[in-house]
N, C-alpha and C. Protein backbone atom coordinates (compact mmCIF):
# COMPACT_ATOMS: atom_id res chain seq x y z
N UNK A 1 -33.52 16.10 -4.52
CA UNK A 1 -33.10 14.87 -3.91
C UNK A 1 -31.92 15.15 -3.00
N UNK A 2 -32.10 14.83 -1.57
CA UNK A 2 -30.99 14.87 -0.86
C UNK A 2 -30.09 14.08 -1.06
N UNK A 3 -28.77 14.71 -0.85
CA UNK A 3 -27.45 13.69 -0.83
C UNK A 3 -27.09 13.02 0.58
N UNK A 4 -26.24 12.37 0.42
CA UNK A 4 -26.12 11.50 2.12
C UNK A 4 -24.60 11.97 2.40
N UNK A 5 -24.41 11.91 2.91
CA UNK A 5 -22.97 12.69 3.10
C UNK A 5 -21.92 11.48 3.77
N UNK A 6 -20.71 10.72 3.71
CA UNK A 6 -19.93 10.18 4.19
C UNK A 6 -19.17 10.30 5.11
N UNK A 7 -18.63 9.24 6.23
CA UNK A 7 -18.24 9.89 6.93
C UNK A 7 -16.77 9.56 6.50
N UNK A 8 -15.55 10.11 7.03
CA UNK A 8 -14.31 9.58 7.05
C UNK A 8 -13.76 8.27 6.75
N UNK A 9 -14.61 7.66 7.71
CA UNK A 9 -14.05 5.82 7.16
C UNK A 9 -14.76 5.65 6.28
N UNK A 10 -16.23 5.90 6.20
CA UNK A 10 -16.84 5.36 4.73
C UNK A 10 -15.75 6.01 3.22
N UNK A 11 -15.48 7.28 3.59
CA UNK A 11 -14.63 7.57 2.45
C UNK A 11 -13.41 6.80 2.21
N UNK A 12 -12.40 6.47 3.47
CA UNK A 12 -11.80 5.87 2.77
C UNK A 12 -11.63 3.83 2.43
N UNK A 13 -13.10 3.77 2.65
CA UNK A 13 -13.34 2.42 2.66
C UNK A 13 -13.19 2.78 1.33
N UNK A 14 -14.29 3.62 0.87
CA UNK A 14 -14.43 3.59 -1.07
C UNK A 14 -13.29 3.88 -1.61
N UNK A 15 -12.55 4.86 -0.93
CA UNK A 15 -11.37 4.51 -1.72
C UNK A 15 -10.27 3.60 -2.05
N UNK A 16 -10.21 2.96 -0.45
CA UNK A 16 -9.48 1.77 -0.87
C UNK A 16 -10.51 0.56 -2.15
N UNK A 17 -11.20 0.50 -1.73
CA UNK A 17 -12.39 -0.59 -2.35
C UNK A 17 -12.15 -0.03 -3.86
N UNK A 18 -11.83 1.04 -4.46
CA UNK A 18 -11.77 1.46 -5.74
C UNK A 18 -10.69 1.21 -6.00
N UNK A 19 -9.58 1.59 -5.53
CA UNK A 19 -7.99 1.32 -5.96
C UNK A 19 -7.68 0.19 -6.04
N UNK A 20 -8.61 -0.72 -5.09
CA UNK A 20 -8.24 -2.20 -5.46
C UNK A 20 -8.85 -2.72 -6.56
N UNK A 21 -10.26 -2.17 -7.05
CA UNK A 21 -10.87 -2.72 -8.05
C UNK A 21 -10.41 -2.08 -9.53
N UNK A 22 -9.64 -0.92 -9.22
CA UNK A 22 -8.53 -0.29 -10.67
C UNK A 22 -6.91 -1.27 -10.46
N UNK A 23 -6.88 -1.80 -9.49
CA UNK A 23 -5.26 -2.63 -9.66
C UNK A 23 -5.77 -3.70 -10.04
N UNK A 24 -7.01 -4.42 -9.59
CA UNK A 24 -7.47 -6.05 -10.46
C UNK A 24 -7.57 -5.59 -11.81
N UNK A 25 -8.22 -4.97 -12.07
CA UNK A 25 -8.17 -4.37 -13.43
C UNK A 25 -7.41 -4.52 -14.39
N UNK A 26 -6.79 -4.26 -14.14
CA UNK A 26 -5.39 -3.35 -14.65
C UNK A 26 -4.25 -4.88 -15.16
N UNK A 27 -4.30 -5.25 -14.08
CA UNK A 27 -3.48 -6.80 -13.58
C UNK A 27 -4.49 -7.81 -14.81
N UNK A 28 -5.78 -7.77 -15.06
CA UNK A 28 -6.19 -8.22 -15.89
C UNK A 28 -6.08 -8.51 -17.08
N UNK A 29 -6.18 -6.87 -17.40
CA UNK A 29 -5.84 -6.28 -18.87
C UNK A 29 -4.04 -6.57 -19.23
N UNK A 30 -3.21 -6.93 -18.08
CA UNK A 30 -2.12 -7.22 -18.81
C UNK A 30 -2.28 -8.45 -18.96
N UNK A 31 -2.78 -9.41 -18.19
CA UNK A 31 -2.68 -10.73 -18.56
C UNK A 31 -3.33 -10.81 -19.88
N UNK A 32 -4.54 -10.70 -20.14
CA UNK A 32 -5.09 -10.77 -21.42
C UNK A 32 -4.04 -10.45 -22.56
N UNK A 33 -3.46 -9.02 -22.29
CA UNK A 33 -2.34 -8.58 -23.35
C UNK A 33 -1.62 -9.85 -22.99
N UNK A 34 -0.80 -10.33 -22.70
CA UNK A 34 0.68 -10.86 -22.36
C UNK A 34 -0.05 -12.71 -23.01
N UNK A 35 -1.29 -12.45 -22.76
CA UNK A 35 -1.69 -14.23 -23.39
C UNK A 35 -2.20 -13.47 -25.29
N UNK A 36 -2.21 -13.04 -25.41
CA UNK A 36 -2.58 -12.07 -27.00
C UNK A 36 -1.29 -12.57 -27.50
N UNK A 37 -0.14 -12.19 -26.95
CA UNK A 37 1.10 -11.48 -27.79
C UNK A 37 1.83 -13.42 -27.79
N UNK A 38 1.51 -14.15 -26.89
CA UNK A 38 1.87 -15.78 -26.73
C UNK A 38 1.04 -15.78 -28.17
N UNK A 39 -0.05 -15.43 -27.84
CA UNK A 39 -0.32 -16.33 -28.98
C UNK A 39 -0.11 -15.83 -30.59
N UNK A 40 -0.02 -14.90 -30.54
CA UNK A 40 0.79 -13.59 -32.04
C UNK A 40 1.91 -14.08 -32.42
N UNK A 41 2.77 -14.86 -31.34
CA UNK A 41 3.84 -15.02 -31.29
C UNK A 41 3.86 -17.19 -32.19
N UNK A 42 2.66 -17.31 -31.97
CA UNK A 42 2.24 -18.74 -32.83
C UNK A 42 2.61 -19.82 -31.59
N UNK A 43 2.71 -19.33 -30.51
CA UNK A 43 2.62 -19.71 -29.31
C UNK A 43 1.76 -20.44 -28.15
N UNK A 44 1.15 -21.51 -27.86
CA UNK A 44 -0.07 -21.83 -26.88
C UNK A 44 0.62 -21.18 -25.39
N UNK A 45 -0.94 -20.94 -25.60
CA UNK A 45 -1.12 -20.01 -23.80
C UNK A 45 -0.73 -20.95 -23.17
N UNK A 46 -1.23 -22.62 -23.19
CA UNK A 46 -1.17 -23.58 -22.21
C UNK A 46 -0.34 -24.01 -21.90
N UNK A 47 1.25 -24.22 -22.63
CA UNK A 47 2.26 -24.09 -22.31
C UNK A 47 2.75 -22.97 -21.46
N UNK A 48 2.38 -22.57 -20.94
CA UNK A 48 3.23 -21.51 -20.00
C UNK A 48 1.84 -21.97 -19.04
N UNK A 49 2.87 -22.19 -17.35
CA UNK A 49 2.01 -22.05 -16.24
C UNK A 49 1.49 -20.77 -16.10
N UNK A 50 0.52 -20.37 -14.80
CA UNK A 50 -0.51 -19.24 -14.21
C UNK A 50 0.75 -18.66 -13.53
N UNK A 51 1.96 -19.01 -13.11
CA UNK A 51 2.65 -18.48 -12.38
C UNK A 51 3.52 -17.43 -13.65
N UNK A 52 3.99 -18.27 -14.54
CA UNK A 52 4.90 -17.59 -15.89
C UNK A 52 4.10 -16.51 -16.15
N UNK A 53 2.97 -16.71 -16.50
CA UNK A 53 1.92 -15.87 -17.53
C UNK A 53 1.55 -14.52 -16.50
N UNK A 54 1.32 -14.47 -14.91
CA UNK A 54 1.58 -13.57 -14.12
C UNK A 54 3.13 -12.41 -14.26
N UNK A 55 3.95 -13.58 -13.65
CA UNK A 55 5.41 -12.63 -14.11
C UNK A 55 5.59 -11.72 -15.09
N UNK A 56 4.93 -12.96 -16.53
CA UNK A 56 5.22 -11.76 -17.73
C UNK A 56 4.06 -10.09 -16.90
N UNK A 57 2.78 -10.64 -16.91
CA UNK A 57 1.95 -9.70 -16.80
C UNK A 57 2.25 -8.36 -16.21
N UNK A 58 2.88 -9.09 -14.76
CA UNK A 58 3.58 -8.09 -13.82
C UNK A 58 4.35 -7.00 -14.25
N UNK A 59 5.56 -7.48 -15.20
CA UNK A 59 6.16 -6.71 -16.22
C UNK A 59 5.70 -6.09 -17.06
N UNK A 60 4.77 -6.62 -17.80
CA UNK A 60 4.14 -5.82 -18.80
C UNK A 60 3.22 -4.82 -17.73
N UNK A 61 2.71 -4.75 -16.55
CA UNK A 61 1.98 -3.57 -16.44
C UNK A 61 2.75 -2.86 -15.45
N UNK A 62 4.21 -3.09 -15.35
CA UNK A 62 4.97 -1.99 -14.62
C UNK A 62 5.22 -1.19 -16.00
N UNK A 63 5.69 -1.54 -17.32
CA UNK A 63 5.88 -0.80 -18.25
C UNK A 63 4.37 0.09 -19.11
N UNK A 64 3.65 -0.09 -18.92
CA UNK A 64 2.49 0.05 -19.46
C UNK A 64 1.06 0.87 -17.99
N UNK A 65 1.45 1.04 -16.71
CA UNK A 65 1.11 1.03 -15.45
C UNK A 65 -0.04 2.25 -16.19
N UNK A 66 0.57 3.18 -16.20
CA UNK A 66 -0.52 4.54 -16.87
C UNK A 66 -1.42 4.30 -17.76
N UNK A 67 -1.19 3.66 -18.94
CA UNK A 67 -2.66 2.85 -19.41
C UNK A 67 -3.84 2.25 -19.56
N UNK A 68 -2.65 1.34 -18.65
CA UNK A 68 -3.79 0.03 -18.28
C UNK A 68 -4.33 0.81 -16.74
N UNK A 69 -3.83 1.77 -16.02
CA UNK A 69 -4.94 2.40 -15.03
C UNK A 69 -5.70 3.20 -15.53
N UNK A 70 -5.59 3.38 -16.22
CA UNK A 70 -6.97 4.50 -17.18
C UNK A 70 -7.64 4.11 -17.61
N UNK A 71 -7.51 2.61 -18.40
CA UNK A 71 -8.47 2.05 -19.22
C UNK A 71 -9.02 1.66 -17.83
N UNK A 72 -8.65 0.98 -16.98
CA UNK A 72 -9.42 0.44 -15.86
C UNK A 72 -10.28 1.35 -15.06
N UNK A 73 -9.73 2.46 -14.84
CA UNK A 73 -10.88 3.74 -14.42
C UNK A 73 -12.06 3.91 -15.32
N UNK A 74 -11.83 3.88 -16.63
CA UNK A 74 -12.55 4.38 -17.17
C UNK A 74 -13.61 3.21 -17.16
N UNK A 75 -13.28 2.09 -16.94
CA UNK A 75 -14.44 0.77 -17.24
C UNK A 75 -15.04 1.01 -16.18
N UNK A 76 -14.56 0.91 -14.74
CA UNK A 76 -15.29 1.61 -13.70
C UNK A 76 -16.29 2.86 -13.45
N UNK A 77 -15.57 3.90 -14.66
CA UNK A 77 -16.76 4.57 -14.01
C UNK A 77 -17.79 4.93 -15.57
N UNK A 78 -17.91 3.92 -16.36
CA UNK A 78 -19.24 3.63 -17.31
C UNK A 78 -19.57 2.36 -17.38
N UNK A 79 -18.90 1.37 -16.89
CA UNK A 79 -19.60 -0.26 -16.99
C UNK A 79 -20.43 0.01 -16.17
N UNK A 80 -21.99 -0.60 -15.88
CA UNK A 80 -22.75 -0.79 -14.94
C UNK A 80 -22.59 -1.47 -14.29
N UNK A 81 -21.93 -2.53 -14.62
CA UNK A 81 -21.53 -4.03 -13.67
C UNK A 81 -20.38 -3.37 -12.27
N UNK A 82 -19.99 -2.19 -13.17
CA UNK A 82 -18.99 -2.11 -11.63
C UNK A 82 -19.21 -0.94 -11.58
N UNK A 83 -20.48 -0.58 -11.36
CA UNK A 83 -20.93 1.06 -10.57
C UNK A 83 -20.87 0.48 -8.74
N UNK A 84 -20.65 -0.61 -7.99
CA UNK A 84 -20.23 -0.47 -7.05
C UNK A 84 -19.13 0.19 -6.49
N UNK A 85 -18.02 0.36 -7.51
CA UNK A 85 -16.67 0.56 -7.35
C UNK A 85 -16.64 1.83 -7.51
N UNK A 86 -17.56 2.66 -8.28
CA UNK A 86 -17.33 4.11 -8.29
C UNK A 86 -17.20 4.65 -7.13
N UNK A 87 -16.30 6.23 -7.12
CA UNK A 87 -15.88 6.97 -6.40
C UNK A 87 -17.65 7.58 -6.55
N UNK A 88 -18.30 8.19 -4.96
CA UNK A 88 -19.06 8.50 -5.10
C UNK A 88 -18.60 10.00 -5.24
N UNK A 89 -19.49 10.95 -5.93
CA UNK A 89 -18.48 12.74 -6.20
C UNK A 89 -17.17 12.78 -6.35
N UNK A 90 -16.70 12.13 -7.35
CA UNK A 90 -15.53 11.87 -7.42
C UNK A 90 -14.15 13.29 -7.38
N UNK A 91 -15.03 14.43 -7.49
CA UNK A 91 -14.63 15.29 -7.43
C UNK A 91 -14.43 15.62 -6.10
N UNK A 92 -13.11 16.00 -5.76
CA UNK A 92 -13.06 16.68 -4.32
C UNK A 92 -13.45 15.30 -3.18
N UNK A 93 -13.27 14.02 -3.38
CA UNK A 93 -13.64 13.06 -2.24
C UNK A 93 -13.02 13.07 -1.03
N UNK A 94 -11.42 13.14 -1.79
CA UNK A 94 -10.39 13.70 -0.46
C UNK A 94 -10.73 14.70 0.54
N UNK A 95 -11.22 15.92 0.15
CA UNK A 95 -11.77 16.83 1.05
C UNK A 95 -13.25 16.79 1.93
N UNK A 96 -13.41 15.88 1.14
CA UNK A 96 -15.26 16.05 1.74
C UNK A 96 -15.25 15.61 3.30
N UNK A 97 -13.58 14.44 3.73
CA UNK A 97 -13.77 13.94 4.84
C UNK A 97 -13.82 15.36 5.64
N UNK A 98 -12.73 15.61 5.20
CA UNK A 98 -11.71 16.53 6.36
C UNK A 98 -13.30 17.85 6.15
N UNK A 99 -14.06 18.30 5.47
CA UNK A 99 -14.55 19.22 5.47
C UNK A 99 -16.18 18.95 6.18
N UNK A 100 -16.30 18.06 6.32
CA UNK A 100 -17.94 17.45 6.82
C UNK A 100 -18.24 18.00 8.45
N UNK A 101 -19.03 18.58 8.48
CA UNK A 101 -19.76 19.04 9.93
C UNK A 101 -20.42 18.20 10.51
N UNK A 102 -20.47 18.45 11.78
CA UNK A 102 -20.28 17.28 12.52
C UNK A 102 -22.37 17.48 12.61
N UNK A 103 -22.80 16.40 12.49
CA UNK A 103 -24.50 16.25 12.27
C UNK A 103 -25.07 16.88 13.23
N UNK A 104 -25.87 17.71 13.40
CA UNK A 104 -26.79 18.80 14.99
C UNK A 104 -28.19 18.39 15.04
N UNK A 105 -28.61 17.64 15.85
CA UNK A 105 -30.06 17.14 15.91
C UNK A 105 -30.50 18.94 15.37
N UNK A 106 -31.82 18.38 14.83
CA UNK A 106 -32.96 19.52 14.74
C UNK A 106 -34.20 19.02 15.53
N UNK A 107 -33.79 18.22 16.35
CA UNK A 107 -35.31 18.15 17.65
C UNK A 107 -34.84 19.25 18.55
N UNK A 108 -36.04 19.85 19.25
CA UNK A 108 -35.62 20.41 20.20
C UNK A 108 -36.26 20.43 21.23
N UNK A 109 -35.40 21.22 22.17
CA UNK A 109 -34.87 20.23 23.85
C UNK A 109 -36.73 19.99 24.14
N UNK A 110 -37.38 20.74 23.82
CA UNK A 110 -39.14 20.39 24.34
C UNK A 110 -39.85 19.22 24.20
N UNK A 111 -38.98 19.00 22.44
CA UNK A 111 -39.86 17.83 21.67
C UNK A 111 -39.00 16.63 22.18
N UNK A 112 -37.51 16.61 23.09
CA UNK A 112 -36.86 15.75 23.50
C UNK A 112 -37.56 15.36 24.80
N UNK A 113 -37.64 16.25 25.53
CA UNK A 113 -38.03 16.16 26.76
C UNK A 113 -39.84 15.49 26.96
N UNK A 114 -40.14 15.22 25.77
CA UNK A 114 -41.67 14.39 25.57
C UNK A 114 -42.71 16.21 26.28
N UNK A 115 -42.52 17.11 26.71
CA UNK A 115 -43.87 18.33 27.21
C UNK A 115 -44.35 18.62 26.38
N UNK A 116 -46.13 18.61 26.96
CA UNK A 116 -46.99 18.49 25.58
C UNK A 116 -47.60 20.46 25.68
């Protein structure tokens, strides 16, 4: 099975498109934590606005940042729901731009030129 090869911007479309879908992530998983610990705490979530419950979050995933990006990688690259977001060869993606040859027709000049 042939592979398709990317070009430069497609690479770093996916990469941005991934880093953003590991920072929603991530931003998720603290809110969830930060509404857990309200409520551990014998606390309603509903008392605290979307704006409070962010702030805390914010905080909680500057302290926690390495975690909660790993767990979020890792949901990315085994959930099926977000196999869009995978790094395609995740190995070496950075290089593949800078290393890609530039495509060389294989028609040649006869079969271009239509002579039968």
């Amino acid at each position: 099975m042939a592979t398709r090869s990317l070009s430069a911007k497609q690479v770093q479309e996916r990469l941005q498109r991934h880093r953003s879908a590991v920072a929603v992530l991530a931003m998720q998983s603290a809110r969830r934590e930060v509404k857990a610990q309200i409520r551990a705490q014998g606390l309603k979530v509903a008392h605290y606005s979307a704006k409070e419950i962010s702030i805390l979050a914010e905080a909680h995933l500057a302290q926690h940042r390495e975690q909660l990006t790993a767990g979020a990688e890792h949901a990315i690259a085994t959930w099926p729901g977000f196999a869009r977001w995978r790094l395609p060869n995740c190995s070496n993606i950075e290089n593949s731009a800078q290393n890609q040859n530039p495509q060389t027709s294989t028609t040649s000049t006869v079969q271009m030129s239509g002579a039968k």
